[in-house]
N, C-alpha and C. Protein backbone atom coordinates (compact mmCIF):
# COMPACT_ATOMS: atom_id res chain seq x y z
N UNK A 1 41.54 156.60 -46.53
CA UNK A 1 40.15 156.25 -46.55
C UNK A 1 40.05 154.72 -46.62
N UNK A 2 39.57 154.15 -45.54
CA UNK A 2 39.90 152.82 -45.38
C UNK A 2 38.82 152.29 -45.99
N UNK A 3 38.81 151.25 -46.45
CA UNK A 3 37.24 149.91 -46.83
C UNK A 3 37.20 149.40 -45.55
N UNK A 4 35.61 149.43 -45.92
CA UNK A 4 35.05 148.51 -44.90
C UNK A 4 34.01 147.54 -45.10
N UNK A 5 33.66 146.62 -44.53
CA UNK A 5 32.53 145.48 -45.20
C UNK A 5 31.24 145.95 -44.60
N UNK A 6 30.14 146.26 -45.19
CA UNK A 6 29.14 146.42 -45.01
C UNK A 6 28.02 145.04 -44.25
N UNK A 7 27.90 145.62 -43.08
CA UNK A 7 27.50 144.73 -42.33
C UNK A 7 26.15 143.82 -42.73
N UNK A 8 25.32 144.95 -43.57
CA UNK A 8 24.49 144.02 -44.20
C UNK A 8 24.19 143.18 -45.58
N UNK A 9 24.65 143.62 -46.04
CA UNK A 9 24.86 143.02 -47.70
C UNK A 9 26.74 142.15 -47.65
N UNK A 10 27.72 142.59 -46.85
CA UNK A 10 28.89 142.29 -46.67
C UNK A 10 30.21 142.81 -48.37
N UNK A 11 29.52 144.22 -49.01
CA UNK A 11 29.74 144.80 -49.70
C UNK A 11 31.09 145.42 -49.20
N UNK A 12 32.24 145.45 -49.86
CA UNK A 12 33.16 146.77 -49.30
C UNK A 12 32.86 148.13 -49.91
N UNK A 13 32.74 149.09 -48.95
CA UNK A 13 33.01 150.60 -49.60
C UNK A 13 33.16 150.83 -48.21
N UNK A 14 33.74 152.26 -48.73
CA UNK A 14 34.54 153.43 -48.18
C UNK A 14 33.81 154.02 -46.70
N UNK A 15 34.91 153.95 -45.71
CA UNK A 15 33.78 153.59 -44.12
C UNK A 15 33.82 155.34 -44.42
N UNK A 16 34.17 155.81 -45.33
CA UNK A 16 33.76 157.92 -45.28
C UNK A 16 32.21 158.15 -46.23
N UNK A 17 31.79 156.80 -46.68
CA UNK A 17 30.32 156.87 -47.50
C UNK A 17 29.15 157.16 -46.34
N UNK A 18 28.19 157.55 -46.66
CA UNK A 18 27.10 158.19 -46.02
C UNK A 18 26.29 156.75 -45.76
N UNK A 19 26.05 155.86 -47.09
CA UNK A 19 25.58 154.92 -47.05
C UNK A 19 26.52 153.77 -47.98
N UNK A 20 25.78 151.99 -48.03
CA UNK A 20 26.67 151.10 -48.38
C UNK A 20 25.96 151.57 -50.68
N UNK A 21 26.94 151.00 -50.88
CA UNK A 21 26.52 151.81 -52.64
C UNK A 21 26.25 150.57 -53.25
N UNK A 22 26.23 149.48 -52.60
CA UNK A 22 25.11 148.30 -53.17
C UNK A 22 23.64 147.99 -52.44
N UNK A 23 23.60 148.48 -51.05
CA UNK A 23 22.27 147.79 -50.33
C UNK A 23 21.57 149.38 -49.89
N UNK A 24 22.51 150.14 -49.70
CA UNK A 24 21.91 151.17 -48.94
C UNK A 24 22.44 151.57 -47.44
N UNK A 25 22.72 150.49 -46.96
CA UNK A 25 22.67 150.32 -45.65
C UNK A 25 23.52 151.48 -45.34
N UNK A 26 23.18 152.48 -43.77
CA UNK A 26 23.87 153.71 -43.41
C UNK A 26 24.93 153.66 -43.01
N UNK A 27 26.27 153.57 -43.87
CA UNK A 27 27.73 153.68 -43.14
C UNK A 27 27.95 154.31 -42.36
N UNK A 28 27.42 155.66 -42.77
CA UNK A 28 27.74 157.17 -41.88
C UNK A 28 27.21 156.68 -40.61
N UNK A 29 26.31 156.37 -40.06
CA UNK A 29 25.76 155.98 -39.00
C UNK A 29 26.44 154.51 -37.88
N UNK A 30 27.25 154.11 -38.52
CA UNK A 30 27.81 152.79 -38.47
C UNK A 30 29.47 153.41 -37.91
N UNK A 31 29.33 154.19 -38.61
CA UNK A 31 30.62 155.07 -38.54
C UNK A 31 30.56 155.91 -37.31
N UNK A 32 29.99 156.34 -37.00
CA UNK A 32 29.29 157.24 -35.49
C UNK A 32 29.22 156.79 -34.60
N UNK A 33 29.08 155.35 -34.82
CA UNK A 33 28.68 154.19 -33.43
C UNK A 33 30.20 153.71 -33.21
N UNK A 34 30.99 153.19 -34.24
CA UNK A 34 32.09 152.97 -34.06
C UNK A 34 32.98 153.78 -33.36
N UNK A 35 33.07 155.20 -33.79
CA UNK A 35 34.16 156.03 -33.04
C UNK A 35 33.68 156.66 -32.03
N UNK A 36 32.67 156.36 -31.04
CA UNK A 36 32.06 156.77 -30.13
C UNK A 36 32.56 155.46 -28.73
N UNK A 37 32.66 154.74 -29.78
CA UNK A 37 32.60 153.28 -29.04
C UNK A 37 34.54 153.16 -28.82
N UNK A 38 34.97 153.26 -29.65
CA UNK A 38 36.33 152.70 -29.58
C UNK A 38 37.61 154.09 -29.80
N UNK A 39 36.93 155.08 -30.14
CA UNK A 39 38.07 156.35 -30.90
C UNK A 39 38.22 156.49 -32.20
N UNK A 40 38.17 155.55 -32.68
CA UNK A 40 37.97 155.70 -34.26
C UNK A 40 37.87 154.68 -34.74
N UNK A 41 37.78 154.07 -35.91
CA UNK A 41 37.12 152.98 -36.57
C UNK A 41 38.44 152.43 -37.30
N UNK A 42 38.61 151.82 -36.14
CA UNK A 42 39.55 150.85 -36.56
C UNK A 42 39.49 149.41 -36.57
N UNK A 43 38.30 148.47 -36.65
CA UNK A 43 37.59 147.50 -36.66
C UNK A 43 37.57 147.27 -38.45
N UNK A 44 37.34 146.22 -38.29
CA UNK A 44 37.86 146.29 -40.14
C UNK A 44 36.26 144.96 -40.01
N UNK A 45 34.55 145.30 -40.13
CA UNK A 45 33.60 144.22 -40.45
C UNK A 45 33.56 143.39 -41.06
N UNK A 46 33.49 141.93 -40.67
CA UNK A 46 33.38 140.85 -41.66
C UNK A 46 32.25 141.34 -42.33
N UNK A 47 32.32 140.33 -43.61
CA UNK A 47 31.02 140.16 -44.09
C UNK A 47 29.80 139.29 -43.01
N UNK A 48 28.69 140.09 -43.50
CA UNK A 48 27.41 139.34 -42.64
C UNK A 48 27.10 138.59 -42.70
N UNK A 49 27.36 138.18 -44.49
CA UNK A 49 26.54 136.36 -44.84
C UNK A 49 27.96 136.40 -46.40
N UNK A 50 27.60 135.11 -46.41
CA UNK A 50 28.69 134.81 -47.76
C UNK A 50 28.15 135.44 -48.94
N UNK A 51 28.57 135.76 -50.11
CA UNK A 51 27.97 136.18 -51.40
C UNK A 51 27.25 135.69 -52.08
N UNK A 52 26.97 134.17 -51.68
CA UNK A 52 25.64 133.72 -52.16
C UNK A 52 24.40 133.91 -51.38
N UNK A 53 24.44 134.39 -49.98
CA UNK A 53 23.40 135.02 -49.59
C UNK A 53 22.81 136.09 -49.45
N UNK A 54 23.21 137.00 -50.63
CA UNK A 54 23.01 138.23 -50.71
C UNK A 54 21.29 138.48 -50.65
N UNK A 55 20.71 139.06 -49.52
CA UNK A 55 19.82 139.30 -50.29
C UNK A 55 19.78 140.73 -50.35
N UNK A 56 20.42 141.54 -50.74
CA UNK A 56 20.18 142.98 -50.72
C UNK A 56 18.86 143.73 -52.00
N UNK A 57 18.75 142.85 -52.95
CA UNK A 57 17.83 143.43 -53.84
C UNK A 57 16.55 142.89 -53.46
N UNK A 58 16.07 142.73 -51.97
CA UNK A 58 14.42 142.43 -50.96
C UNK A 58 14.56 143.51 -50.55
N UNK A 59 13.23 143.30 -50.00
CA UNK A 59 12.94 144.38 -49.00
C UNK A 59 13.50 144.15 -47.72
N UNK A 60 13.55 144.94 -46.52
CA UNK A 60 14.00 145.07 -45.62
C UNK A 60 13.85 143.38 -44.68
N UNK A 61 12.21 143.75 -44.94
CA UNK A 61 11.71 142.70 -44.28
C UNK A 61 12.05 140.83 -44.92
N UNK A 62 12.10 140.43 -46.49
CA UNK A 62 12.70 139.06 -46.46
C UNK A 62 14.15 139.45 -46.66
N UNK A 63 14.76 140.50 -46.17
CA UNK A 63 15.89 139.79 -46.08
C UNK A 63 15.97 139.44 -44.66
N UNK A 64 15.64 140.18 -43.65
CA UNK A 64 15.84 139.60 -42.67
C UNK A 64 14.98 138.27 -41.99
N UNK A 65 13.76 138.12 -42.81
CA UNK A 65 13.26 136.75 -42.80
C UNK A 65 13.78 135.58 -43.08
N UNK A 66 14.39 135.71 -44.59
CA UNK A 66 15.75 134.95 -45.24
C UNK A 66 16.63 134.93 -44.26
N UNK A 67 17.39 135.39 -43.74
CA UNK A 67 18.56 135.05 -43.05
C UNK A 67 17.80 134.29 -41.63
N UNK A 68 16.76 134.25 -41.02
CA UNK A 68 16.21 133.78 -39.87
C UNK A 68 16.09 132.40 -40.76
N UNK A 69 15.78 131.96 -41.69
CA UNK A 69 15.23 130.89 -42.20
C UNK A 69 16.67 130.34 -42.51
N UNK A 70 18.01 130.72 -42.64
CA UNK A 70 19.23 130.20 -43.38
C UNK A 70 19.71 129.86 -42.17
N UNK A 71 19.60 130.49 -40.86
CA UNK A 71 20.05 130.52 -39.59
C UNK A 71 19.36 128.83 -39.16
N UNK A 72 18.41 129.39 -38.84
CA UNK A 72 17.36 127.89 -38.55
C UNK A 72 17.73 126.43 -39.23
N UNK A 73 18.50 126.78 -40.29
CA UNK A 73 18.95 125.20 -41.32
C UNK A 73 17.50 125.07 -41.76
N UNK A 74 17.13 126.01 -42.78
CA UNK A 74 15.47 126.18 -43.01
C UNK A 74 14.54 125.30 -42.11
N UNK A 75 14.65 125.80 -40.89
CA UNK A 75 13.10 124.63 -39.96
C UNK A 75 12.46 125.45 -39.91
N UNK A 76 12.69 127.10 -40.00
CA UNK A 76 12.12 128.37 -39.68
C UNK A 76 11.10 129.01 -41.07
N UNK A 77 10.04 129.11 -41.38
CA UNK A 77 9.03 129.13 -41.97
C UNK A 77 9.04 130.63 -42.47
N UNK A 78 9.21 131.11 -41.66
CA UNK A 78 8.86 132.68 -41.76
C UNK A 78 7.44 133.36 -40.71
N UNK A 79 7.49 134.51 -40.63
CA UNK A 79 6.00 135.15 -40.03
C UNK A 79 4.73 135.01 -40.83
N UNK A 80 3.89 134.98 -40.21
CA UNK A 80 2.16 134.84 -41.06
C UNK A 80 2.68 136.40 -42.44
N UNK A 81 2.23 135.80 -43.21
CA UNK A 81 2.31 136.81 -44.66
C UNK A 81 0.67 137.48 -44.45
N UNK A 82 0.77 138.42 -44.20
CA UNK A 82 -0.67 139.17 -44.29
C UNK A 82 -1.15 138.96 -45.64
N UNK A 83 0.14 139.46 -46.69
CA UNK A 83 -0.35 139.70 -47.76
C UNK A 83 -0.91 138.86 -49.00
N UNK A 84 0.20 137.35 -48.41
CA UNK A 84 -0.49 136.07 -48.90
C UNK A 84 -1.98 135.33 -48.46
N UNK A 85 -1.96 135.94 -47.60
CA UNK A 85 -2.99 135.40 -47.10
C UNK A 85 -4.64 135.87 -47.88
N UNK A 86 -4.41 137.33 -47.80
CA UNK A 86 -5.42 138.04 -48.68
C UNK A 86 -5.27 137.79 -49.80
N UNK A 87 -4.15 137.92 -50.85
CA UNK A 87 -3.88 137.66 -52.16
C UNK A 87 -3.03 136.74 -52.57
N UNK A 88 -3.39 135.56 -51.93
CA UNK A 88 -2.99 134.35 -52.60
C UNK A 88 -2.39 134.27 -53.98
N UNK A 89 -3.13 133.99 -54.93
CA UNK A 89 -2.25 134.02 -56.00
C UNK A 89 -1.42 135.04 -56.49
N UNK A 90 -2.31 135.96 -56.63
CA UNK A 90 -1.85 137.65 -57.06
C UNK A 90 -0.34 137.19 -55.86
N UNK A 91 -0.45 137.40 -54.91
CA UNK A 91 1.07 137.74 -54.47
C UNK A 91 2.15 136.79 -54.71
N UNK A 92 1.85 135.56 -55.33
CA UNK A 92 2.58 134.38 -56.19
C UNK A 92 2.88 134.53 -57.53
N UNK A 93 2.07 135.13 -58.05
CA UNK A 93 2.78 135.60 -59.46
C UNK A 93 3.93 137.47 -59.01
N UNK A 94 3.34 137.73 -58.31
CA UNK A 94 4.31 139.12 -58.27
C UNK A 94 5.77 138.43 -57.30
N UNK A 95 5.51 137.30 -56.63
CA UNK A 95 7.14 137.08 -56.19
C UNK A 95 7.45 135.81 -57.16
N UNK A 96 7.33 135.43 -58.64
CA UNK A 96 7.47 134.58 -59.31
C UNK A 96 7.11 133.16 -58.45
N UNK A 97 6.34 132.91 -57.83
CA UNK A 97 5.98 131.64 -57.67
C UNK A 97 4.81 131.34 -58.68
N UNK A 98 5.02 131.38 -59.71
CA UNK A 98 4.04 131.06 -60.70
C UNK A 98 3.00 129.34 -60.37
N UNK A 99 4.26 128.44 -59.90
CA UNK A 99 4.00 127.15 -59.96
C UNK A 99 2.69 127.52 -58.78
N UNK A 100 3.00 127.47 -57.77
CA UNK A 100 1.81 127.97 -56.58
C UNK A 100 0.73 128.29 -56.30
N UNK A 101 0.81 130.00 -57.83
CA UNK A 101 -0.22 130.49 -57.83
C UNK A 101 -1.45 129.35 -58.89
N UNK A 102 -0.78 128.79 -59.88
CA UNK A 102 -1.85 128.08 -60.58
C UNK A 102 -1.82 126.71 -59.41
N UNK A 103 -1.56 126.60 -58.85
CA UNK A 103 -2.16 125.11 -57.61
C UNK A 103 -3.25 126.44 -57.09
N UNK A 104 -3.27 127.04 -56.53
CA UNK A 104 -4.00 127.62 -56.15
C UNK A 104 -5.35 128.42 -56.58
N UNK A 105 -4.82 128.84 -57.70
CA UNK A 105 -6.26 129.44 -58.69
C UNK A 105 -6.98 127.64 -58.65
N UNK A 106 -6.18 127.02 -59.20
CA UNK A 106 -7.21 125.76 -59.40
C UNK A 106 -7.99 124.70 -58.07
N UNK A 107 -7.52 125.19 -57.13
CA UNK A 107 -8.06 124.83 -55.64
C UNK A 107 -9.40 125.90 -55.58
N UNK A 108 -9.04 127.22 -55.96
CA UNK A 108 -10.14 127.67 -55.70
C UNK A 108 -11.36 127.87 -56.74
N UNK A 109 -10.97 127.55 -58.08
CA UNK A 109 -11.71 126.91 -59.04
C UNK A 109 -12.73 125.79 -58.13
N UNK A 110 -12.47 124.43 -57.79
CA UNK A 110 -12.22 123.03 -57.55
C UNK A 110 -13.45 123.40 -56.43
N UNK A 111 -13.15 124.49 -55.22
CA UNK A 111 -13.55 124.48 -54.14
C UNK A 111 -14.99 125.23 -54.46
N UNK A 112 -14.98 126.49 -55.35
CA UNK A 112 -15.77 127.26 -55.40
C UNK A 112 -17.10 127.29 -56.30
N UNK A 113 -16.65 126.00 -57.50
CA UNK A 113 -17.53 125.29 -58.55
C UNK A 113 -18.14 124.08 -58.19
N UNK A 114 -16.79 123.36 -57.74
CA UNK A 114 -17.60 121.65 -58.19
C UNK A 114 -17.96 121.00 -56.94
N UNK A 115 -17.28 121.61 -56.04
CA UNK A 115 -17.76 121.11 -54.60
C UNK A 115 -18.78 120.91 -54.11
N UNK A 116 -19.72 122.54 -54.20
CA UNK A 116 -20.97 122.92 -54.28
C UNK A 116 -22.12 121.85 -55.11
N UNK A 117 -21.32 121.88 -55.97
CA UNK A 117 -22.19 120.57 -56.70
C UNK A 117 -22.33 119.33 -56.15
N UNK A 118 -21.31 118.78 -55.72
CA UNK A 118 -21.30 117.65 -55.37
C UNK A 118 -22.08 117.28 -53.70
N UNK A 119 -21.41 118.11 -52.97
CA UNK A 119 -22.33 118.40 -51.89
C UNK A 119 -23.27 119.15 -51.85
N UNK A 120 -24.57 119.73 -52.16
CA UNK A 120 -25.93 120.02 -52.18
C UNK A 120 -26.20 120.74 -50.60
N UNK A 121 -26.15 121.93 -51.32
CA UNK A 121 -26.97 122.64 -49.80
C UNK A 121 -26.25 123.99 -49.13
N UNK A 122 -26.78 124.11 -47.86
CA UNK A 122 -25.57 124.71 -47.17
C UNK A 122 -24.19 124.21 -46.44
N UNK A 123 -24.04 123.02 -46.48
CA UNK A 123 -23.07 121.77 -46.01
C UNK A 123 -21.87 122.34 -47.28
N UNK A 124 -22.15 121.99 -48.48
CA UNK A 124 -21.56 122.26 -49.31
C UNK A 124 -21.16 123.69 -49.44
N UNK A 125 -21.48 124.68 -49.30
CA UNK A 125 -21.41 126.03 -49.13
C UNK A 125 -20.19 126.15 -47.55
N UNK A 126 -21.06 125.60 -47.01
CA UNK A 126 -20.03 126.20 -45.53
C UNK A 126 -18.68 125.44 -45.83
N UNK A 127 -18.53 123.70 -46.79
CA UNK A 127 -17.23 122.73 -46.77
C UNK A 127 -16.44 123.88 -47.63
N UNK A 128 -16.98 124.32 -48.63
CA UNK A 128 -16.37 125.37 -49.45
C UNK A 128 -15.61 126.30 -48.76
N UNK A 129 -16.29 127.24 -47.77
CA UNK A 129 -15.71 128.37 -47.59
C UNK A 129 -14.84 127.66 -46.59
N UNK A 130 -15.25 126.97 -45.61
CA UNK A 130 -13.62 126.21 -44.67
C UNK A 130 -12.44 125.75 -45.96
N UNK A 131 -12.70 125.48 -46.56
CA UNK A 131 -11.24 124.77 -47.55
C UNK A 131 -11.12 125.72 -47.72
N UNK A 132 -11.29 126.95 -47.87
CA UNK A 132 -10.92 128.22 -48.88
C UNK A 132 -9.77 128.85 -47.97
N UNK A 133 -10.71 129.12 -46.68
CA UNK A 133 -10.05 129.14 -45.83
C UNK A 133 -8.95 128.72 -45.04
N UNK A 134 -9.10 127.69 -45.12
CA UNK A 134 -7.89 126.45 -44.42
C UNK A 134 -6.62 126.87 -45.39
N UNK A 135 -6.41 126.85 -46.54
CA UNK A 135 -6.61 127.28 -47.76
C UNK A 135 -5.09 128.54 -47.35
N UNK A 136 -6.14 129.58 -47.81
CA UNK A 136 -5.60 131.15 -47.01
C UNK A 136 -4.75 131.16 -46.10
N UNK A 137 -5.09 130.20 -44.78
CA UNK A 137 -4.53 130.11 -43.62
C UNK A 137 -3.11 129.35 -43.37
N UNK A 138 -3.00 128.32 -44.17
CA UNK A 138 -2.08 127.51 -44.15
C UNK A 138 -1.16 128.02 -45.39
N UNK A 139 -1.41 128.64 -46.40
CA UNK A 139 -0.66 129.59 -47.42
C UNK A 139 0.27 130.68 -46.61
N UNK A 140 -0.44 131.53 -45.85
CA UNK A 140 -0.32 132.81 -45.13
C UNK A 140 1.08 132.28 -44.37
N UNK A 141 1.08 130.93 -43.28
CA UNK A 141 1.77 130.36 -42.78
C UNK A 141 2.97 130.35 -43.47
N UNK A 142 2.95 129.43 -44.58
CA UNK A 142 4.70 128.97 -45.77
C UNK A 142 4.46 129.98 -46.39
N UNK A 143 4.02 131.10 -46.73
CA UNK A 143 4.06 132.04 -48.13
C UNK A 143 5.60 132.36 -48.06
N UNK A 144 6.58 133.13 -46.79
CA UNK A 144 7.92 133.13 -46.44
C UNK A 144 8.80 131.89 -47.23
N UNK A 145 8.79 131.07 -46.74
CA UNK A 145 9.03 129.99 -47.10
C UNK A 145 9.24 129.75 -48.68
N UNK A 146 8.08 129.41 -49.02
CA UNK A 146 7.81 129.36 -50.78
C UNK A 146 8.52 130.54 -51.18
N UNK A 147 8.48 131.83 -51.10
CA UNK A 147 9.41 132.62 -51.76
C UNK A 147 10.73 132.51 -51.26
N UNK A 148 11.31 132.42 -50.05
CA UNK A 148 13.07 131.86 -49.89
C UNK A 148 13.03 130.67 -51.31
N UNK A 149 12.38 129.49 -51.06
CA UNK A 149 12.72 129.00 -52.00
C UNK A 149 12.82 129.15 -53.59
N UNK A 150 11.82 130.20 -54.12
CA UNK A 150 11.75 130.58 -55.46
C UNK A 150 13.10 131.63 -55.71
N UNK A 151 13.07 132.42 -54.96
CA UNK A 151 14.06 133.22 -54.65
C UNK A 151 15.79 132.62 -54.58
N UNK A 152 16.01 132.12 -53.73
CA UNK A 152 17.00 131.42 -53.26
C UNK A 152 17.60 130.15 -53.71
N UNK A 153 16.83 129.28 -54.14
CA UNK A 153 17.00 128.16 -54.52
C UNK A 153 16.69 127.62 -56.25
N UNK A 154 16.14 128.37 -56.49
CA UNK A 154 15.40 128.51 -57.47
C UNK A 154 14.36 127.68 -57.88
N UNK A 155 13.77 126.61 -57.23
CA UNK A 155 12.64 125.72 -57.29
C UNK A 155 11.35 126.47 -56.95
N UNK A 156 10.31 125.96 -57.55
CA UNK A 156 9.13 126.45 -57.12
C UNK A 156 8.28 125.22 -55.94
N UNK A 157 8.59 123.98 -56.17
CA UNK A 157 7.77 123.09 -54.57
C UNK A 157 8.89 122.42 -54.36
């Protein structure tokens, strides 16, 4: 029963496992492709990324965002975050970007109180909801980003 490196986490276990017993990932299936392909699995997988880039405890989706962004020599941002975008802070405190989410509660404090005041009217009302917006939009953009880094690096800006 040979080891084998798990192509996505770069874990060794047993190429007779169903799945990898740190990430999940489907050996058995990996295993199927192999001896279909060559006669039997006699390919011995590197690892996918070094052991400091593990990200096997994400979801499907930043890990493979993470590795597009490690690939890139971080120039690569990530995809629009739906979910940042709608829940700005809320989704900054649930991926520990704590630092972020309070820049942000206090932007929309800033935008949604004193602005209004200062500009008088509907001018002030409409400057509001564009910053809020701009805001949302340009968050949604780096939200990827900001979590590789909280995640990965361990800095929050």
């Amino acid at each position: 029963m040979p080891l084998i490196f798990c192509p996505e986490c770069g874990n060794q276990t047993s190429d007779q496992a169903p799945a990898c017993n740190k990430c999940g990932y489907p050996i058995a299936k990996l295993n199927f492709n192999q001896a279909s392909n060559t006669g039997a699995n006699t390919s011995q997988a590197s690892p996918a990324s070094p052991a400091s880039n593990n990200f096997s405890g994400l979801d499907y989706y930043y890990q493979q965002e993470f590795e597009e962004i490690q690939k890139s020599k971080e120039e690569y941002r990530g995809k629009f975050n739906w979910w940042a975008f709608f829940f700005s802070w809320i989704w900054c405190f649930t991926k520990g970007a704590w630092g972020w989410a309070l820049v942000l509660i206090l932007a929309n404090l800033i935008t949604s109180f004193y602005l209004p005041h200062i500009i008088r009217g509907e001018i002030g009302l409409l400057f509001s909801f564009l910053f809020g917006l701009g805001t949302a939009i340009t968050f949604g953009h780096n939200a990827t980003k900001i979590y590789y880094n909280v995640r990965v690096k361990n800095k929050q800006f």
